[in-house]
N, C-alpha and C. Protein backbone atom coordinates (compact mmCIF):
# COMPACT_ATOMS: atom_id res chain seq x y z
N UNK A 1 190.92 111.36 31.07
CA UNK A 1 191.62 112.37 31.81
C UNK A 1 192.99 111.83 32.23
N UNK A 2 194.15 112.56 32.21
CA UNK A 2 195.35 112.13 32.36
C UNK A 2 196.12 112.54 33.56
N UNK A 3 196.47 111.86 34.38
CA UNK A 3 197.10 112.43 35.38
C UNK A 3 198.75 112.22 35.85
N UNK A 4 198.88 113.91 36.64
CA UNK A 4 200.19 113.42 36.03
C UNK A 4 200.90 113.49 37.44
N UNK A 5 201.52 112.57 37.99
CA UNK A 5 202.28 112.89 39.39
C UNK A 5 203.77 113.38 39.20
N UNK A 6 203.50 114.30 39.94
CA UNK A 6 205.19 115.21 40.12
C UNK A 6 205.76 114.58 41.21
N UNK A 7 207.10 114.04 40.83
CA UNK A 7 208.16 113.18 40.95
C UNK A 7 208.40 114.55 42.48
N UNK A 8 209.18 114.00 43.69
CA UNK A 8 209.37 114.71 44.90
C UNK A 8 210.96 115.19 44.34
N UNK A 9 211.44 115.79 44.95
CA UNK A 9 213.16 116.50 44.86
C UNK A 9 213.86 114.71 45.05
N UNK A 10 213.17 114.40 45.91
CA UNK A 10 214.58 113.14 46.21
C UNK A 10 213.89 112.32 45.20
N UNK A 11 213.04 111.93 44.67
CA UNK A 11 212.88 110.98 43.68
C UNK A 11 213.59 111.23 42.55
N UNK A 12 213.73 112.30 41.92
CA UNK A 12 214.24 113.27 40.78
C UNK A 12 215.36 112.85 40.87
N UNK A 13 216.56 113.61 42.30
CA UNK A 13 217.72 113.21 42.38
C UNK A 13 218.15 111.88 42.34
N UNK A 14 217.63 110.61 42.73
CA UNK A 14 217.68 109.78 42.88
C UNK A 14 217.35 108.90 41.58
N UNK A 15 216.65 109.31 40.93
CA UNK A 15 216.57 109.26 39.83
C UNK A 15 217.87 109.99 38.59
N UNK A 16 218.76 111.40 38.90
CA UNK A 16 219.39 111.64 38.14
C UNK A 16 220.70 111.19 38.88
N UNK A 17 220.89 110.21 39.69
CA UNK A 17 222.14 109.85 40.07
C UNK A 17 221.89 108.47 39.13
N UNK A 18 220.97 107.74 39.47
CA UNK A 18 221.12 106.36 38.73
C UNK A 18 220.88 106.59 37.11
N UNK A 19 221.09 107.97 36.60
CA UNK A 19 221.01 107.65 35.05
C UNK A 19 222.82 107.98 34.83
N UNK A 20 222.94 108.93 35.77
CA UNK A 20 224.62 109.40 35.43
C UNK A 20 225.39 108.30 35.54
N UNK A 21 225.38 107.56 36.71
CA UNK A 21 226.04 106.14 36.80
C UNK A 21 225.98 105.11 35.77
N UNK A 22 224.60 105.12 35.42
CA UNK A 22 224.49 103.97 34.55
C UNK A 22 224.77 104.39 32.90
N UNK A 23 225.05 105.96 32.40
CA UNK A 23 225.71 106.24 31.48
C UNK A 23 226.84 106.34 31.14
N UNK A 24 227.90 106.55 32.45
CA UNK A 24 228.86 106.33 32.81
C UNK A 24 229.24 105.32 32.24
N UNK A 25 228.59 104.12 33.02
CA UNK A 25 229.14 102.64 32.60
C UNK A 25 229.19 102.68 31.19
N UNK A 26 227.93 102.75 30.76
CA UNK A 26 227.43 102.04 29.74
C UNK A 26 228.60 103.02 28.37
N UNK A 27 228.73 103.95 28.88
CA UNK A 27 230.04 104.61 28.06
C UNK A 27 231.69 104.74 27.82
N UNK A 28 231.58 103.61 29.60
CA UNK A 28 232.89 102.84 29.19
C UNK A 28 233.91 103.81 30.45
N UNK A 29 233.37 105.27 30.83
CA UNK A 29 234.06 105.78 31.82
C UNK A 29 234.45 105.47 33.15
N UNK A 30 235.33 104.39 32.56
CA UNK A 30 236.43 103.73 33.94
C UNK A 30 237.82 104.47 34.28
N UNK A 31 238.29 104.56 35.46
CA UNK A 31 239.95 104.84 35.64
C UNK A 31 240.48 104.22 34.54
N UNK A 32 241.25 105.17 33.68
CA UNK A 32 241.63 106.19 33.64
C UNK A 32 240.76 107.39 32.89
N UNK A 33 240.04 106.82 31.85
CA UNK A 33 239.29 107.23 31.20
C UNK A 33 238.32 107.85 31.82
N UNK A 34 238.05 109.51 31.85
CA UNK A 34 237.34 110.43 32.26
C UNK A 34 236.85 111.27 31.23
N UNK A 35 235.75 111.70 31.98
CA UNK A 35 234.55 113.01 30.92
C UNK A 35 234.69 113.80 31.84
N UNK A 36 234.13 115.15 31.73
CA UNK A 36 234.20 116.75 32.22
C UNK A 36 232.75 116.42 32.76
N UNK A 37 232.68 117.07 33.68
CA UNK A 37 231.36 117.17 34.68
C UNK A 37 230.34 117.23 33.61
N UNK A 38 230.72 118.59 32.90
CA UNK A 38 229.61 119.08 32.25
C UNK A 38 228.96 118.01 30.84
N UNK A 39 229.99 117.92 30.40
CA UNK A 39 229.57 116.83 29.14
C UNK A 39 228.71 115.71 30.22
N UNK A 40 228.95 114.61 31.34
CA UNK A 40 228.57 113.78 32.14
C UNK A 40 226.82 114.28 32.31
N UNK A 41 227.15 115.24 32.86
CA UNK A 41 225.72 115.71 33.44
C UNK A 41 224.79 116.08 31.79
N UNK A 42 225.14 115.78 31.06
CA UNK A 42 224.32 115.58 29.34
C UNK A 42 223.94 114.26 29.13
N UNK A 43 224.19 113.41 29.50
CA UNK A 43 224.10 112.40 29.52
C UNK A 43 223.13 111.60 29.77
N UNK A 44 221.68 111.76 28.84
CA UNK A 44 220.58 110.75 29.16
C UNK A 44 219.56 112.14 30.44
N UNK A 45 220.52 113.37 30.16
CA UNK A 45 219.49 113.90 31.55
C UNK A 45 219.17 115.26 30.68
N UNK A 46 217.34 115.35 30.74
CA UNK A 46 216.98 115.83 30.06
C UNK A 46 217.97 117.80 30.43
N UNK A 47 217.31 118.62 29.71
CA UNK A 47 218.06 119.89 29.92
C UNK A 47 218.06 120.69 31.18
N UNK A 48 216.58 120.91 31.23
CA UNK A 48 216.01 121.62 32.99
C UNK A 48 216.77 120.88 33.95
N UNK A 49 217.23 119.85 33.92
CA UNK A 49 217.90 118.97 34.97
C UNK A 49 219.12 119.25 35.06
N UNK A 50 220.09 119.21 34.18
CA UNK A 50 221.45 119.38 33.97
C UNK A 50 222.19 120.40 34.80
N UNK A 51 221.83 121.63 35.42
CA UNK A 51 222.22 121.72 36.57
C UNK A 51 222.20 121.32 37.85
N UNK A 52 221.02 120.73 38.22
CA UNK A 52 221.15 119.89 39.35
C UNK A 52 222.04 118.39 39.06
N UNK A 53 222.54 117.86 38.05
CA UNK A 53 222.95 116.86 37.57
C UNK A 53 224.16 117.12 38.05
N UNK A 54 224.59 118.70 37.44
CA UNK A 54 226.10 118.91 38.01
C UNK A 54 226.35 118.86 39.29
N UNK A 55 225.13 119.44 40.22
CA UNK A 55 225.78 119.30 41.72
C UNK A 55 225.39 117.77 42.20
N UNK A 56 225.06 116.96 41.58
CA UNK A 56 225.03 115.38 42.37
C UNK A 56 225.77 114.85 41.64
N UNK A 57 226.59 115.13 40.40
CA UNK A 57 227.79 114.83 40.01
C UNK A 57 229.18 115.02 40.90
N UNK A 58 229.02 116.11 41.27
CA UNK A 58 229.81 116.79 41.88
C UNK A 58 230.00 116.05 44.05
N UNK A 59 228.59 115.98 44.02
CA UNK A 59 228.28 115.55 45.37
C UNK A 59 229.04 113.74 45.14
N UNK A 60 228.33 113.05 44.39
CA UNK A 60 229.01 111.50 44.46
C UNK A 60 230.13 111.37 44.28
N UNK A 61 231.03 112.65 43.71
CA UNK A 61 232.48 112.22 43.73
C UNK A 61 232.90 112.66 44.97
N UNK A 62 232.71 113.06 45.82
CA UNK A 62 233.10 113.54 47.34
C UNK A 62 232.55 112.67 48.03
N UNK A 63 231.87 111.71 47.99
CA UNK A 63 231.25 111.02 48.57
C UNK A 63 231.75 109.45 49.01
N UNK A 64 232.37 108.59 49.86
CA UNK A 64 233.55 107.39 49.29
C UNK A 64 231.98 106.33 49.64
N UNK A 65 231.13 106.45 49.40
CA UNK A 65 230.25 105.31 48.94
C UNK A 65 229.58 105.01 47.83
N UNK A 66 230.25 106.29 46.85
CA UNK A 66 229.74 106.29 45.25
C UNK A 66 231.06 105.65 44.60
N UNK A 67 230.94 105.10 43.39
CA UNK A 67 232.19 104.44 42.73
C UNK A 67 233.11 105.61 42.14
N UNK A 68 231.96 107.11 41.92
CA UNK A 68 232.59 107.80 41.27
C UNK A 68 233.96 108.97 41.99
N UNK A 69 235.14 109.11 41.02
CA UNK A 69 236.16 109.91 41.65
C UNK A 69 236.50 111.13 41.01
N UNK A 70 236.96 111.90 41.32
CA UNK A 70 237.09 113.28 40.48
C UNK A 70 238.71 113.15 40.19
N UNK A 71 238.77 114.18 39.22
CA UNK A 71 240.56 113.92 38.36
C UNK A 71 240.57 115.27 38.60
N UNK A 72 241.44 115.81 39.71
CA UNK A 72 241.65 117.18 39.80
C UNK A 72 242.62 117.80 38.39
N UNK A 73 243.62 117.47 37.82
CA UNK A 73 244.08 117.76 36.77
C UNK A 73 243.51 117.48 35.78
N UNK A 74 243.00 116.85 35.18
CA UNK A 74 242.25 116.89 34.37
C UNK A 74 240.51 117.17 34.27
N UNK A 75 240.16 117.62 35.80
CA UNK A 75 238.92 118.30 36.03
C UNK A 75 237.48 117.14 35.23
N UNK A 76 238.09 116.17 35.14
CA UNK A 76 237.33 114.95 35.04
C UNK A 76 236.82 113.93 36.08
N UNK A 77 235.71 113.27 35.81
CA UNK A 77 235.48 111.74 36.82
C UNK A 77 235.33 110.46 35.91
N UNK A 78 235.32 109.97 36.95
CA UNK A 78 235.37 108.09 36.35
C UNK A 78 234.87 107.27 37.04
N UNK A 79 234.65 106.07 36.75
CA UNK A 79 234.56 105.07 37.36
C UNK A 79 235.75 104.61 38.06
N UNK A 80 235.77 104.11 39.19
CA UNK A 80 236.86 103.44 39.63
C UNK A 80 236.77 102.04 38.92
N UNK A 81 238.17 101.57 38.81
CA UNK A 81 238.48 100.27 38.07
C UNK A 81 237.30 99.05 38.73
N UNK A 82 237.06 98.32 38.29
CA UNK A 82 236.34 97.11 38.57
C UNK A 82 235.50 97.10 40.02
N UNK A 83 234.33 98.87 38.89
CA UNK A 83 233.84 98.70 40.35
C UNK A 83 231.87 98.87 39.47
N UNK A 84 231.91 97.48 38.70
CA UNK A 84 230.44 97.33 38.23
C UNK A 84 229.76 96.47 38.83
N UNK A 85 229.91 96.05 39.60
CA UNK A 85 228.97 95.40 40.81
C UNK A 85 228.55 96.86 42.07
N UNK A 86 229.34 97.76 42.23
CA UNK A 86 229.23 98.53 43.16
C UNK A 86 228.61 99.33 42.30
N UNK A 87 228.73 99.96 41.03
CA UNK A 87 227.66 100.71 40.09
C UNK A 87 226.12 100.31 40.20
N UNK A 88 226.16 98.77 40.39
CA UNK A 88 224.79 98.36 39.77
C UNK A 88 224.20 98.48 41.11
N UNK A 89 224.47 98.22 42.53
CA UNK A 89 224.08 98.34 43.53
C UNK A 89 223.76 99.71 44.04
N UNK A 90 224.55 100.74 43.33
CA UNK A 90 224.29 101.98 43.66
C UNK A 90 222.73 102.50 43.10
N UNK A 91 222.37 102.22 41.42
CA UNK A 91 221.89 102.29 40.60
C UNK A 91 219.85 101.84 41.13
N UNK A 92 220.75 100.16 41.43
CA UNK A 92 219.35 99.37 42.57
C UNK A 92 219.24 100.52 43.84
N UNK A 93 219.92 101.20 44.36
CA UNK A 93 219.75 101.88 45.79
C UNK A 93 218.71 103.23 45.47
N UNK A 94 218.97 103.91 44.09
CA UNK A 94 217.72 104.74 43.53
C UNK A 94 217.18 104.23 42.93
N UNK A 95 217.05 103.71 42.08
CA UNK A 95 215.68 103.40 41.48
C UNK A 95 215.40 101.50 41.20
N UNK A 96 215.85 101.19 41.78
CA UNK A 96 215.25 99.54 41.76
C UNK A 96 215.58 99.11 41.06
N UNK A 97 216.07 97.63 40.90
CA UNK A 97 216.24 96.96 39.92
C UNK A 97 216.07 96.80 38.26
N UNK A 98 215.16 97.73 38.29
CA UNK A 98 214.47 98.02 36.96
C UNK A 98 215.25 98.87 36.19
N UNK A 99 215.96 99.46 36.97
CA UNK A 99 217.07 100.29 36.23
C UNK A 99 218.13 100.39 36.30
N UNK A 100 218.85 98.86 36.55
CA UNK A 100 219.87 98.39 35.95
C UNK A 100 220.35 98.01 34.97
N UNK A 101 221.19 98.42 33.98
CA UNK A 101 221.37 98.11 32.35
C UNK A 101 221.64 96.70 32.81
N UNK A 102 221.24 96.33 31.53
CA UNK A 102 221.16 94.74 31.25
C UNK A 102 222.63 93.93 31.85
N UNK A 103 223.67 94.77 31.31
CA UNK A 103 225.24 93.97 31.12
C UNK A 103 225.27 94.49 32.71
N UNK A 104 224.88 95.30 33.38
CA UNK A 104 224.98 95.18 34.89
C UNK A 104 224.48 93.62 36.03
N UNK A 105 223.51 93.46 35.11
CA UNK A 105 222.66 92.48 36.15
C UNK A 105 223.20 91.15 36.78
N UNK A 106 222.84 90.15 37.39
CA UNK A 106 223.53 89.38 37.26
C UNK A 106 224.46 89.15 38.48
């Protein structure tokens, strides 16, 4: 018999903040270099999710304890410059160490 536990709202979110971040990185989206919300929130996050992806996309760039910033002219976000120690700590803050990409660790 298989059982299956349903993940709570904040586990989920917390869970789709540390995949956006860590696709982010892992895709190289630093200042200056930006993606569109919407392409971002595709990113490693399955489909049913992808709207809530957009509003905690949307939420961590308003936020000045996420690395991420919004590009009002170009309606893009990014990483702020040399900020992958503050990625990987964000990343550890939802989901634990375990889901830090490798080139984060360290």
């Amino acid at each position: 018999m298989e059982v299956k536990i349903k993940m709570s709202e904040n586990d989920r979110d917390s869970e789709i903040r540390a995949t956006v971040l860590a696709k982010l990185h892992r895709e190289g989206f630093y200042q200056p270099r930006g993606v569109s919300i919407d392409a971002a929130a595709s990113f490693g996050i399955a489909s049913h999710d992808r709207g809530r992806a957009k509003e905690l996309i949307r939420e961590m760039a308003t936020d000045d304890s996420y690395p991420l910033q919004y590009h009002v002219v170009k309606q893009s976000v990014y990483l702020e410059q040399q900020s992958a120690s503050w990625v990987a700590a964000k990343i550890r803050q939802h989901v634990g160490v375990d889901g830090v990409p490798w080139d984060l660790k360290g």
